[in-house]
Protein backbone atom coordinates (compact mmCIF):
# COMPACT_ATOMS: atom_id res chain seq x y z
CA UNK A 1 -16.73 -8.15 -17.09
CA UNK A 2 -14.98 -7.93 -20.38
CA UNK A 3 -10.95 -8.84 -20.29
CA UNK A 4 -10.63 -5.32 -22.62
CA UNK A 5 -12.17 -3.24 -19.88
CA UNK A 6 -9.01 -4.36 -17.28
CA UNK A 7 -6.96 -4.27 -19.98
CA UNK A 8 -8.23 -0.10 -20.64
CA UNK A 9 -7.67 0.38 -17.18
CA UNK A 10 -4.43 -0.50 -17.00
CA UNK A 11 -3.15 0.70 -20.18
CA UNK A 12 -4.55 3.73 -19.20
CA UNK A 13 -2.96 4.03 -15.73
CA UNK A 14 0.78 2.38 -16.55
CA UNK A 15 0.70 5.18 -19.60
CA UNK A 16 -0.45 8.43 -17.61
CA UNK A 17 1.80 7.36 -14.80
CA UNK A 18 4.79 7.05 -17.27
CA UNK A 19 4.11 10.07 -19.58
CA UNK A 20 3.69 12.50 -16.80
CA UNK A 21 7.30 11.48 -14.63
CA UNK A 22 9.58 13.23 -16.77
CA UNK A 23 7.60 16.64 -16.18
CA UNK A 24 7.41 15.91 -12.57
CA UNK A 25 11.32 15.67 -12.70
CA UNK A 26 11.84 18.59 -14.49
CA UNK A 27 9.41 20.35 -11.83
CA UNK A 28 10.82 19.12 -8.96
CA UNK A 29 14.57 20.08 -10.12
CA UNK A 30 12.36 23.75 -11.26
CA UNK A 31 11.70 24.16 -7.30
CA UNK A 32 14.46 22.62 -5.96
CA UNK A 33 12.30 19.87 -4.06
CA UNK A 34 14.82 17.30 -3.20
CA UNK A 35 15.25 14.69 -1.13
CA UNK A 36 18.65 15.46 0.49
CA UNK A 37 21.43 12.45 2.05
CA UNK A 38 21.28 11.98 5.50
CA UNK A 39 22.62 9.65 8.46
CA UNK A 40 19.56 6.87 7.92
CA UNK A 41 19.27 7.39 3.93
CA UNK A 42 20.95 5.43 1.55
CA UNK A 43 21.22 7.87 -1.53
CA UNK A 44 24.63 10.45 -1.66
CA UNK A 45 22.75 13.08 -3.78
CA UNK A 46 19.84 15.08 -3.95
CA UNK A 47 17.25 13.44 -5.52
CA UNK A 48 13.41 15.19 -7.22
CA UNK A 49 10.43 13.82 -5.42
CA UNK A 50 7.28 14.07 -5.46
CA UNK A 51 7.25 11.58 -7.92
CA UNK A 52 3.75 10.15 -6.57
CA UNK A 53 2.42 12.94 -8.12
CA UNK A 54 2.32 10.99 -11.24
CA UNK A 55 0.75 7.40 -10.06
CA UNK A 56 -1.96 10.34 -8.76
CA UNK A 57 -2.65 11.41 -12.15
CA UNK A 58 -2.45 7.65 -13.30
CA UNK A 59 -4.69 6.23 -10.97
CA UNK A 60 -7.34 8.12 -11.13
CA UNK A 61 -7.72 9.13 -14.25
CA UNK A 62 -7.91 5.47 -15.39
CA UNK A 63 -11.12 5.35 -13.02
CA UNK A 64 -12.23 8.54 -14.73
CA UNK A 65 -11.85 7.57 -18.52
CA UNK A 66 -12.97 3.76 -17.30
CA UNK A 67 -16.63 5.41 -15.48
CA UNK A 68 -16.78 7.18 -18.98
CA UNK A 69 -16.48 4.41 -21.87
CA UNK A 70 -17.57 1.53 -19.56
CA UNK A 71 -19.80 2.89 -16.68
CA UNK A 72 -20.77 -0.39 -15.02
CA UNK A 73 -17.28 -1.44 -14.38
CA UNK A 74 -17.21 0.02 -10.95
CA UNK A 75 -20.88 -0.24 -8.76
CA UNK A 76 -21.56 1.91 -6.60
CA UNK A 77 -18.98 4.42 -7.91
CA UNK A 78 -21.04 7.67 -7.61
CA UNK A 79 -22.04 6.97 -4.21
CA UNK A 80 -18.41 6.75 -2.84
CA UNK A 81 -16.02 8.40 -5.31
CA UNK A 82 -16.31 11.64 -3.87
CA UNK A 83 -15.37 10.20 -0.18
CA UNK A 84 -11.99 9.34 -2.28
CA UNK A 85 -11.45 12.20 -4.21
CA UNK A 86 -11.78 14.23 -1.09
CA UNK A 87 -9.60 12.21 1.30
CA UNK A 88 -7.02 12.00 -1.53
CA UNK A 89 -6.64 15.55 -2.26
CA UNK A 90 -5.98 15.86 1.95
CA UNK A 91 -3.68 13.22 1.77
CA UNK A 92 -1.69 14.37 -1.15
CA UNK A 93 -1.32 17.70 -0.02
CA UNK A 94 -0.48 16.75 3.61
CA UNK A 95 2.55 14.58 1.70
CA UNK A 96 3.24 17.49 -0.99
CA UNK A 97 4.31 20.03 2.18
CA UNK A 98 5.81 17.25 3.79
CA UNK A 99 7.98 16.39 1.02
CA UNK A 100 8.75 20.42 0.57
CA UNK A 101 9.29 21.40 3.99
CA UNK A 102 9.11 18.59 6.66
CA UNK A 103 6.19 18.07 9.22
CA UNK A 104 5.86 16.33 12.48
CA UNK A 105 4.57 13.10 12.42
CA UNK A 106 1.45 13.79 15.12
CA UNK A 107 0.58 16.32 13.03
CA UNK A 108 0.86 13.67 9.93
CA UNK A 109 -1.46 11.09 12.03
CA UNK A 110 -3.95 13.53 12.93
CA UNK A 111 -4.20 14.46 9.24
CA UNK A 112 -4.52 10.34 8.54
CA UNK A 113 -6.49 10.09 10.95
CA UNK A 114 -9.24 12.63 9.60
CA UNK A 115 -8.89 11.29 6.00
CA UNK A 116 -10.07 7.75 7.22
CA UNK A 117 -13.25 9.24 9.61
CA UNK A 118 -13.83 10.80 5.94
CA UNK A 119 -13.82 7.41 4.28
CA UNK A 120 -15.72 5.98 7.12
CA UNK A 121 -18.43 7.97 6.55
CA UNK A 122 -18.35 7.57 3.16
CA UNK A 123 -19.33 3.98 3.35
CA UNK A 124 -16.05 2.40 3.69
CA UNK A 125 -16.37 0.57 7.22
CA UNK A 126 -15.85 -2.83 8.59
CA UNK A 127 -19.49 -3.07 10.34
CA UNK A 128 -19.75 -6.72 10.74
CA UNK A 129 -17.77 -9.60 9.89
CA UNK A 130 -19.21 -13.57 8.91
CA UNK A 131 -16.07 -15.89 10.73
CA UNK A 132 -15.26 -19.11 8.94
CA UNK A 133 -17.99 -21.04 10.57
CA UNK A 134 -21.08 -18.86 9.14
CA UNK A 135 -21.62 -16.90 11.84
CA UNK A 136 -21.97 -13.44 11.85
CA UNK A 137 -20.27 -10.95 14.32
CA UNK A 138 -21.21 -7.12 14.87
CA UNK A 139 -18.67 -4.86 15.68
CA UNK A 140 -20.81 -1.70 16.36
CA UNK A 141 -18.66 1.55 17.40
CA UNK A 142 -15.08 -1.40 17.16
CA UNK A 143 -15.68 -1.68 13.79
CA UNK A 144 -15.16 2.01 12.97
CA UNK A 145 -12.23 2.29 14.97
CA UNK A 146 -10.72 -1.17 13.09
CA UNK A 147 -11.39 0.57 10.26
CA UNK A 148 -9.60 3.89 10.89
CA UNK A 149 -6.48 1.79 12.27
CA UNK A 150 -6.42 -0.40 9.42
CA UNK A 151 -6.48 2.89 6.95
CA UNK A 152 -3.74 4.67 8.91
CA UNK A 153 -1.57 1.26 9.63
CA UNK A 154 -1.29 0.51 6.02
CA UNK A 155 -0.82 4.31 4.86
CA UNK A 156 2.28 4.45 7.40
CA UNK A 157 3.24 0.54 6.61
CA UNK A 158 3.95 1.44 3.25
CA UNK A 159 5.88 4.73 3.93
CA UNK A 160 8.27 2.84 5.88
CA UNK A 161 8.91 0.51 3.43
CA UNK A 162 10.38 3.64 1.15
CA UNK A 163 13.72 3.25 2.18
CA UNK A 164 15.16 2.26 -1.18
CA UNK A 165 14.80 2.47 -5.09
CA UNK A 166 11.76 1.41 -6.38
CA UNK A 167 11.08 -0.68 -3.10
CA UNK A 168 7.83 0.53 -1.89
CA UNK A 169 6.67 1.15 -5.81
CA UNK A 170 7.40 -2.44 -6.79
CA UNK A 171 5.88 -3.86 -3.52
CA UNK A 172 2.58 -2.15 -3.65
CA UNK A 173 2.20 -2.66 -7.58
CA UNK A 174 2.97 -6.43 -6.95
CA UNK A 175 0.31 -6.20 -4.03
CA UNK A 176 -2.00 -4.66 -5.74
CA UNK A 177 -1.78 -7.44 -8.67
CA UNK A 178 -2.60 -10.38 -6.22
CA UNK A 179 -5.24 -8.30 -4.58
CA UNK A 180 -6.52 -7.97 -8.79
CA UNK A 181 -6.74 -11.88 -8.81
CA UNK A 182 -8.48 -12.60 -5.51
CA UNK A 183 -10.73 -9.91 -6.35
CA UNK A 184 -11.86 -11.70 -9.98
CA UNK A 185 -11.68 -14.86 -7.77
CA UNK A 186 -14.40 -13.95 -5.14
CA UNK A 187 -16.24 -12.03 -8.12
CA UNK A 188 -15.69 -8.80 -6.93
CA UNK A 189 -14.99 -6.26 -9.81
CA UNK A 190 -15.04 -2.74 -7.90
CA UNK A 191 -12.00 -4.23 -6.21
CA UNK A 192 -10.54 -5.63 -9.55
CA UNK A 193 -10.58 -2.53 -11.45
CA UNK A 194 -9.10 -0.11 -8.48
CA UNK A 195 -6.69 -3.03 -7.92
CA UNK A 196 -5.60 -2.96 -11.69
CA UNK A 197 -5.64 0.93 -11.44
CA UNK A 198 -2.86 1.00 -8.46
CA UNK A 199 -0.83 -1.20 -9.80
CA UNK A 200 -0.82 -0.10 -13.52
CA UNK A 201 0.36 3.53 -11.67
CA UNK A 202 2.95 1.80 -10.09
CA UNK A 203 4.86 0.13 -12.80
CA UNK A 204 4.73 3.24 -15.22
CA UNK A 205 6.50 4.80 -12.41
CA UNK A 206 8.92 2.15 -11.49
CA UNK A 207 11.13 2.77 -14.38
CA UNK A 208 11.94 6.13 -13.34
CA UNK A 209 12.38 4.89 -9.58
CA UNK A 210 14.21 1.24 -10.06
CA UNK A 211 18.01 1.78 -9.05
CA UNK A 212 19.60 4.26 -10.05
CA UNK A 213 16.94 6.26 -9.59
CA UNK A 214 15.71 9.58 -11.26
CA UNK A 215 13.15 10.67 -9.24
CA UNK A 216 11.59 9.50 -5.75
CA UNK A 217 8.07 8.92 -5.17
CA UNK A 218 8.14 11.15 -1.60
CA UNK A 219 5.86 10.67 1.26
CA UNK A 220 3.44 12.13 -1.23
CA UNK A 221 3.95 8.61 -3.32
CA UNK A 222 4.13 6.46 -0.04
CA UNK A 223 1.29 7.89 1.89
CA UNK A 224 -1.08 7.56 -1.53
CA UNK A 225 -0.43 4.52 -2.52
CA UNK A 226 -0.84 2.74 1.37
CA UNK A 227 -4.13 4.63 1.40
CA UNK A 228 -5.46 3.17 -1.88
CA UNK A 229 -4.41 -0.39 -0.44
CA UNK A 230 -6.12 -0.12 2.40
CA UNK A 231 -9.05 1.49 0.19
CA UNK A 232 -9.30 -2.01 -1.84
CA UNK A 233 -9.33 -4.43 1.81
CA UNK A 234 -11.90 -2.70 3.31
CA UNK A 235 -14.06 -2.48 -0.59
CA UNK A 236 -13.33 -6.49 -0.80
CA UNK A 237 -14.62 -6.85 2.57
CA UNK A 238 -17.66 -4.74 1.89
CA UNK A 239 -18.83 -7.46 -1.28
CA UNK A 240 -19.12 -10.36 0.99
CA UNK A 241 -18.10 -9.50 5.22
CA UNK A 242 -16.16 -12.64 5.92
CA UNK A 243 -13.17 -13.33 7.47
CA UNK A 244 -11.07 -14.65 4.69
CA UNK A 245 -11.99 -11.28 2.77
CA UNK A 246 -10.38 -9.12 5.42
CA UNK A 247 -6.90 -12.21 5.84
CA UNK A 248 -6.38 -12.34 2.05
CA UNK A 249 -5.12 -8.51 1.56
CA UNK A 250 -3.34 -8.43 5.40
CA UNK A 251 -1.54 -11.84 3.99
CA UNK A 252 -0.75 -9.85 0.76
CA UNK A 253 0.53 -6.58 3.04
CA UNK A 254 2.83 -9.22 5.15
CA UNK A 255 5.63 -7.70 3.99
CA UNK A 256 5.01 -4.19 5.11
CA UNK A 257 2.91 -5.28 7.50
CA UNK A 258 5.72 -7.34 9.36
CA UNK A 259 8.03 -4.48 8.58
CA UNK A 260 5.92 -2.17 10.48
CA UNK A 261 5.49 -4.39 13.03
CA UNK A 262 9.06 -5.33 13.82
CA UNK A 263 9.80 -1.14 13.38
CA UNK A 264 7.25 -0.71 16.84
CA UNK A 265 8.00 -3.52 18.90
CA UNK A 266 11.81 -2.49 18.17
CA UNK A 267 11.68 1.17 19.08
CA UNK A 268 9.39 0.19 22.26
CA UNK A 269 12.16 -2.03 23.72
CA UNK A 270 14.77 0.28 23.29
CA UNK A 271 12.46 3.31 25.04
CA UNK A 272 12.06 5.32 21.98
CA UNK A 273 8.65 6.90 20.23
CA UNK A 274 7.43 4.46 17.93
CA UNK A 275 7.72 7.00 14.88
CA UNK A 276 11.31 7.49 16.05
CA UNK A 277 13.34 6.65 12.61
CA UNK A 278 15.84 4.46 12.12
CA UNK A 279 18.36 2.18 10.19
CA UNK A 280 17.14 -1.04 10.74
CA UNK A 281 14.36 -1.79 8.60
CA UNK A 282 14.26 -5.29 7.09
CA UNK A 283 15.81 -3.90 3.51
CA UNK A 284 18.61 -2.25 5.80
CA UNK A 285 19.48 -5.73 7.73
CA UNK A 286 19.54 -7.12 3.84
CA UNK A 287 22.29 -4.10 2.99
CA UNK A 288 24.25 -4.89 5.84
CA UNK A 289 25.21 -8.42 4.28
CA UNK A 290 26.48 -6.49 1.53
CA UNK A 291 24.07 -7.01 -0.99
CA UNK A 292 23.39 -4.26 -3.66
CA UNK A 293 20.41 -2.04 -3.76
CA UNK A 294 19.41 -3.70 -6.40
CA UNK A 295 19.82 -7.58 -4.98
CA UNK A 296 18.19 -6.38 -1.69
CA UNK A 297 15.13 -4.71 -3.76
CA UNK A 298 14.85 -7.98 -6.23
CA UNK A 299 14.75 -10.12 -2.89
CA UNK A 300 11.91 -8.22 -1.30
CA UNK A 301 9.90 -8.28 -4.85
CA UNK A 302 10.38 -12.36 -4.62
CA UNK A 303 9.05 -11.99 -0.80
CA UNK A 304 6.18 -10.03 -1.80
CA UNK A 305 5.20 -12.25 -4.44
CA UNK A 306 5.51 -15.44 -1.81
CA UNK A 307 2.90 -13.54 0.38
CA UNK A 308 0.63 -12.83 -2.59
CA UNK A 309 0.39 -16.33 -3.67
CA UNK A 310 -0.35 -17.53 -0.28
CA UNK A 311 -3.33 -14.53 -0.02
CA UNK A 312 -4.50 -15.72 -3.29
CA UNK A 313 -4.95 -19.43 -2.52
CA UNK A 314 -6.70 -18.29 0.52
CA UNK A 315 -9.68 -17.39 -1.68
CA UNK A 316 -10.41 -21.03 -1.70
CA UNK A 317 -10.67 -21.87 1.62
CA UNK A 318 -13.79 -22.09 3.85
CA UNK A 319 -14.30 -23.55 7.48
CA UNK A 320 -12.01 -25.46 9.42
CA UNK A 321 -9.31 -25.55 6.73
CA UNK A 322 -9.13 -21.54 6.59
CA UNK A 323 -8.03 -21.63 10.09
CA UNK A 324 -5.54 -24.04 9.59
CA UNK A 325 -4.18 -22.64 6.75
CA UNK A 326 -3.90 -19.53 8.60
CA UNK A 327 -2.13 -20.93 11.73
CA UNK A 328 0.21 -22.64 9.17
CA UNK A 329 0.87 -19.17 7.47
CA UNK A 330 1.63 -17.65 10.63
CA UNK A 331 3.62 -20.08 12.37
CA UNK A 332 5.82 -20.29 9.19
CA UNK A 333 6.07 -16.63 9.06
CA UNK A 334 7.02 -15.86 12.89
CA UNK A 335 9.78 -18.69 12.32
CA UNK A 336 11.49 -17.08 8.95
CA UNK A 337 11.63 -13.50 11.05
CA UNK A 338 13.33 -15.38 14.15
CA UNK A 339 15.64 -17.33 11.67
CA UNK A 340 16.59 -14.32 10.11
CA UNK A 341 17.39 -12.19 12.73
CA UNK A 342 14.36 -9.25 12.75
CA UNK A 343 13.83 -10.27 16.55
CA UNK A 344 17.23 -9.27 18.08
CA UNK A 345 16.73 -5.67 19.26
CA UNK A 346 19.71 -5.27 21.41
């Protein structure tokens, strides 16, 4: 595929995403949608959301214009686009009336939960997967229920990450950018361009949502931009159904994916409902050594960017050495989280 068609894609996405944020502002401020302070945020004012509003309108219509002037760049895009555009439109208003007047978060899973049976039977499943020594295992009715854990794990992985300016923005365009190279790596362009999409959306909006921020992305923002993530892993996985296709993008989501992880096994120890919210996130153990926002935001960018580089040499492995690797990764990993603390839940 042509360099210029990535390069209309993005240009495309960063520049709808970051002409459309001002309005958004002035909208939100119209209607009086604010995020207000409370005892587990860190901002002292009310602050617009709804903010994702505009990496919507940037995302998509870069696949839009791209289908237009270049209508090979995506395969197979008739055939599951409408599977997206449906599910999105669900998901985005689930996290517009969340953002407006609150909801309860089994109502919010059951609502993620029918979004991914929707993508599921669009096409997007994990039927069968090819392990590093060739062979080939079926999942049958498991991999539909992988699949619909994965999509709601990484929609609510990167909402908790959105506990500070521009955090969960910067993370999921950085994401998104090592998920762009793998994808040219294993040859898989469908993945490319949706990859170059998300994270074109997310840097015209991290301007507007870098400390101080002007406007928050909301759980409209958060929600959207997990689902689109998790949209990409399961469309890399569908190109060529091995192993390392499903590790690379869970190595690349290590940072929210640890996040999340830590959150659960935290709130289980101490008795309390897993979507119980708190102050102890891995930014908010980084604020409590009196770091600035912006320090603390900077440092999880560089983390990201570690975990991206490690998905992305992945993409060369094969066999023996992808386990390895792998065991290496995670061994490394589980000793960084001890060192740093993340484990004590008293």
């Amino acid at each position: 595929m042509s360099f210029k068609v990535f390069l209309f894609v993005f240009s495309i996405s960063i520049g709808v995403a970051a002409l459309f944020t001002p309005f958004i502002i002035k909208l939100s401020c119209a209607f009086k949608v604010y995020d207000k302070p409370g005892h587990r945020k860190v901002h002292q004012r009310n602050m617009p959301t709804m903010g994702g509003l505009s990496m919507v309108l940037g995302f998509f219509a870069a696949l839009v214009v791209s289908e237009i002037y270049f209508p090979n760049a995506i395969e197979n895009f008739h055939d599951k686009f409408l599977g997206i555009i449906i599910s999105s439109v669900i998901l985005i208003a689930l996290g517009v009336i969340d953002d407006i007047k609150g909801l309860n978060a089994k109502f919010k899973i059951c609502v993620q939960l029918l979004v991914a049976v929707i993508l599921i039977v669009s096409g997007f499943c994990i039927e069968e997967i090819t392990n590093p020594f060739g062979d080939k295992i079926f999942l049958g009715v498991f991999g539909y229920i992988l699949t619909a854990l994965w999509i709601v794990g990484v929609i609510n992985a990167i909402n908790f990450l959105d506990g500070l300016d521009g955090l969960a923005c910067g993370v999921a365009g950085i994401i998104s950018f090592f998920l762009f190279l793998s994808s040219l790596k294993q040859g898989n362009t469908t993945a490319a361009v949706i990859s170059l999409a998300l994270c074109g959306c997310c840097f015209g909006f991290l301007p507007y949502n870098f400390n101080p921020a002007k406007i928050f992305m909301g759980n409209t923002g958060s929600m959207f931009l997990g689902f689109i993530l998790a949209i990409i892993a399961v469309t890399g996985y569908s190109k060529t159904q091995t192993l390392i296709t499903l590790i690379i993008p869970v190595i690349a989501l290590g940072l929210p994916i640890i996040d999340t992880g830590l959150a659960i096994l935290r709130r289980i120890a101490r008795g309390r409902h897993i979507f119980h919210a708190d102050k102890e996130h891995i930014h908010h153990h980084m604020l409590t050594e009196r770091k600035s926002q912006r320090k603390v935001v900077l440092s999880m960018y560089f983390l990201s960017c570690c975990f991206g580089m490690i998905s992305l040499s992945f993409t060369g492995f094969k066999g023996i050495f992808a386990v390895i690797a792998l065991v290496l990764v995670i061994m490394v990993t589980i000793d960084w989280i001890r060192k740093s603390g993340f484990l004590n839940f008293r």
